[in-house]
Protein backbone atom coordinates (compact mmCIF):
# COMPACT_ATOMS: atom_id res chain seq x y z
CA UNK A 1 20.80 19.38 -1.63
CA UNK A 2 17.08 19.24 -2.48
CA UNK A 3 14.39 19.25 0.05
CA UNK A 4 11.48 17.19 0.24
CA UNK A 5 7.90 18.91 0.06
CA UNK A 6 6.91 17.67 3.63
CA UNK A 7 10.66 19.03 4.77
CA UNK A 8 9.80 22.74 3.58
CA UNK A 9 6.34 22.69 4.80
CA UNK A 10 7.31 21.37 8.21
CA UNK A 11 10.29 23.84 8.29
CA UNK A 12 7.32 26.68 6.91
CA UNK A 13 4.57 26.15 8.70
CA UNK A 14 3.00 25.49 12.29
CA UNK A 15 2.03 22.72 13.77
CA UNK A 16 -1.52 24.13 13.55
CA UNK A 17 -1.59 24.60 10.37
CA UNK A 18 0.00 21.58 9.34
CA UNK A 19 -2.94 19.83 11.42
CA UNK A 20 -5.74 21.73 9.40
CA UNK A 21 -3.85 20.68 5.92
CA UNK A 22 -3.77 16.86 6.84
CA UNK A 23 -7.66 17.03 8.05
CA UNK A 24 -8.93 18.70 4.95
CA UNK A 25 -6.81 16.57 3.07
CA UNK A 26 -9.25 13.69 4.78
CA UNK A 27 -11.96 15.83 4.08
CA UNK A 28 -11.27 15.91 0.39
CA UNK A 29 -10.17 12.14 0.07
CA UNK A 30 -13.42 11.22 1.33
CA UNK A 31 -15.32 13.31 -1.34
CA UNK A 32 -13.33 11.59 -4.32
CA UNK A 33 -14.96 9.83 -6.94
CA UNK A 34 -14.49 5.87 -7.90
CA UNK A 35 -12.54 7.15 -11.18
CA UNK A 36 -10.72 9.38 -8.97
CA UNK A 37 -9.13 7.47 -7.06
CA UNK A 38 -8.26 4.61 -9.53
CA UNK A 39 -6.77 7.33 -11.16
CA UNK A 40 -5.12 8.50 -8.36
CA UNK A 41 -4.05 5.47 -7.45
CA UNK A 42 -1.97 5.23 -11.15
CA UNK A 43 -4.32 2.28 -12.26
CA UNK A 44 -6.07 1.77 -15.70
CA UNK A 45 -9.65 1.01 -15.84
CA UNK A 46 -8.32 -2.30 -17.67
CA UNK A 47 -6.12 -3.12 -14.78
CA UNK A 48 -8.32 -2.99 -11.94
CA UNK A 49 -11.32 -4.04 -14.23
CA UNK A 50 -9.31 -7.62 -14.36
CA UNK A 51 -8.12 -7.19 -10.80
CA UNK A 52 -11.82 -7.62 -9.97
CA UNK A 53 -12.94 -9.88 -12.53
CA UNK A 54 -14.90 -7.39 -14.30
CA UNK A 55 -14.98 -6.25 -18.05
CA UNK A 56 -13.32 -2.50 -18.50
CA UNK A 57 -16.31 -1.34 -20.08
CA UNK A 58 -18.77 -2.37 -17.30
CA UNK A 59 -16.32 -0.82 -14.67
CA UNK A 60 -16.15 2.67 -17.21
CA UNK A 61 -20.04 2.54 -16.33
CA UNK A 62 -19.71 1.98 -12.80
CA UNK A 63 -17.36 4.62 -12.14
CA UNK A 64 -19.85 6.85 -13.28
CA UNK A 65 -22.79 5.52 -11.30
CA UNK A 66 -23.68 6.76 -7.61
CA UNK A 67 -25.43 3.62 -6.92
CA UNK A 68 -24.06 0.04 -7.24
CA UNK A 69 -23.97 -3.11 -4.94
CA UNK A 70 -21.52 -3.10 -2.01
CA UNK A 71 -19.73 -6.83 -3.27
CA UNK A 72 -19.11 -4.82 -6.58
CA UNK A 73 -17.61 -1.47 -4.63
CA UNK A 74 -15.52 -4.17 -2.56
CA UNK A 75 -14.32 -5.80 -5.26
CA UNK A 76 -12.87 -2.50 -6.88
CA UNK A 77 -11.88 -1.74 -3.24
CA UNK A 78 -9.42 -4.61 -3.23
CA UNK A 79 -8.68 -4.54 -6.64
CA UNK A 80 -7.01 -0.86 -5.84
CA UNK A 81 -5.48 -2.66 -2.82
CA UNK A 82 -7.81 -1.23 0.01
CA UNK A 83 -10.78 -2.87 2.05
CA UNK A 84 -14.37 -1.72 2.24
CA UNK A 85 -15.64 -0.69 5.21
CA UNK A 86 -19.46 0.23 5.76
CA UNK A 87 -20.48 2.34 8.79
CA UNK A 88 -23.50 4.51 9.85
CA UNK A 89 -23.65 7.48 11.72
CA UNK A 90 -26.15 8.16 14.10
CA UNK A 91 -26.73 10.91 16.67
CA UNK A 92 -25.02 8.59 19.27
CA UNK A 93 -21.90 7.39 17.16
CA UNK A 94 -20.49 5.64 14.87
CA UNK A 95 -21.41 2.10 13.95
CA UNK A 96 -19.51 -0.62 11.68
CA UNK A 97 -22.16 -2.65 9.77
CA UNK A 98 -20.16 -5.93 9.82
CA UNK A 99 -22.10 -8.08 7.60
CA UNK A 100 -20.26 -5.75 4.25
CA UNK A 101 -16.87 -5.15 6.10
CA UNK A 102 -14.17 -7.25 4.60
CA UNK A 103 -12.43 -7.52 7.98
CA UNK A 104 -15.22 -9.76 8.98
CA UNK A 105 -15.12 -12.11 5.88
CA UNK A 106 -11.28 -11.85 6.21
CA UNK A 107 -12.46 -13.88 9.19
CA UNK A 108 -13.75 -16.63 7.83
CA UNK A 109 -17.22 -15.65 8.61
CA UNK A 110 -18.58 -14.79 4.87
């Protein structure tokens, strides 16, 4: 009978280890292009392009951009079937900048 991948690593590998794979995985996730994770995701540029009511060529040119507005990011957020969140880090912590957080227009409050 087969074995799944996370089977043979659990049954090859310690706890420890398996702890550093899932945090670089994080690390790495976090460091992904727009285009990268669409494509991760298994979605054509025209697919989410219409999922956020945006032409496939314009969203070809934003997935190549490193600056665009955040109600364009969060519409290609929930067009790949996630939610933006925007945070800053400062010395003391981290803080959720709620005006650009879906959660909070999710609450009637945009």
């Amino acid at each position: 009978m087969a074995k799944s991948f996370d089977e043979l690593v659990k049954r090859t590998t310690s706890k420890k280890t398996q702890k550093r794979a899932v945090e670089r995985t994080r690390e790495l996730l976090g460091e992904l292009l727009l285009g990268e994770i669409r494509a991760l995701a298994g979605k054509s540029q025209r697919e989410i392009a219409e999922r956020a009511g945006i032409k496939q060529p314009s969203l070809s040119k934003l997935e190549k951009q490193t600056d665009m507005r955040i109600s364009t990011l969060s519409r290609i957020v929930a067009a790949l079937g996630g939610t933006l969140e925007v945070s800053a880090r400062f010395p003391e912590g981290l803080v959720q900048i709620e005006p650009f957080n879906q959660t909070s227009r999710d609450r009637g409050s945009a």
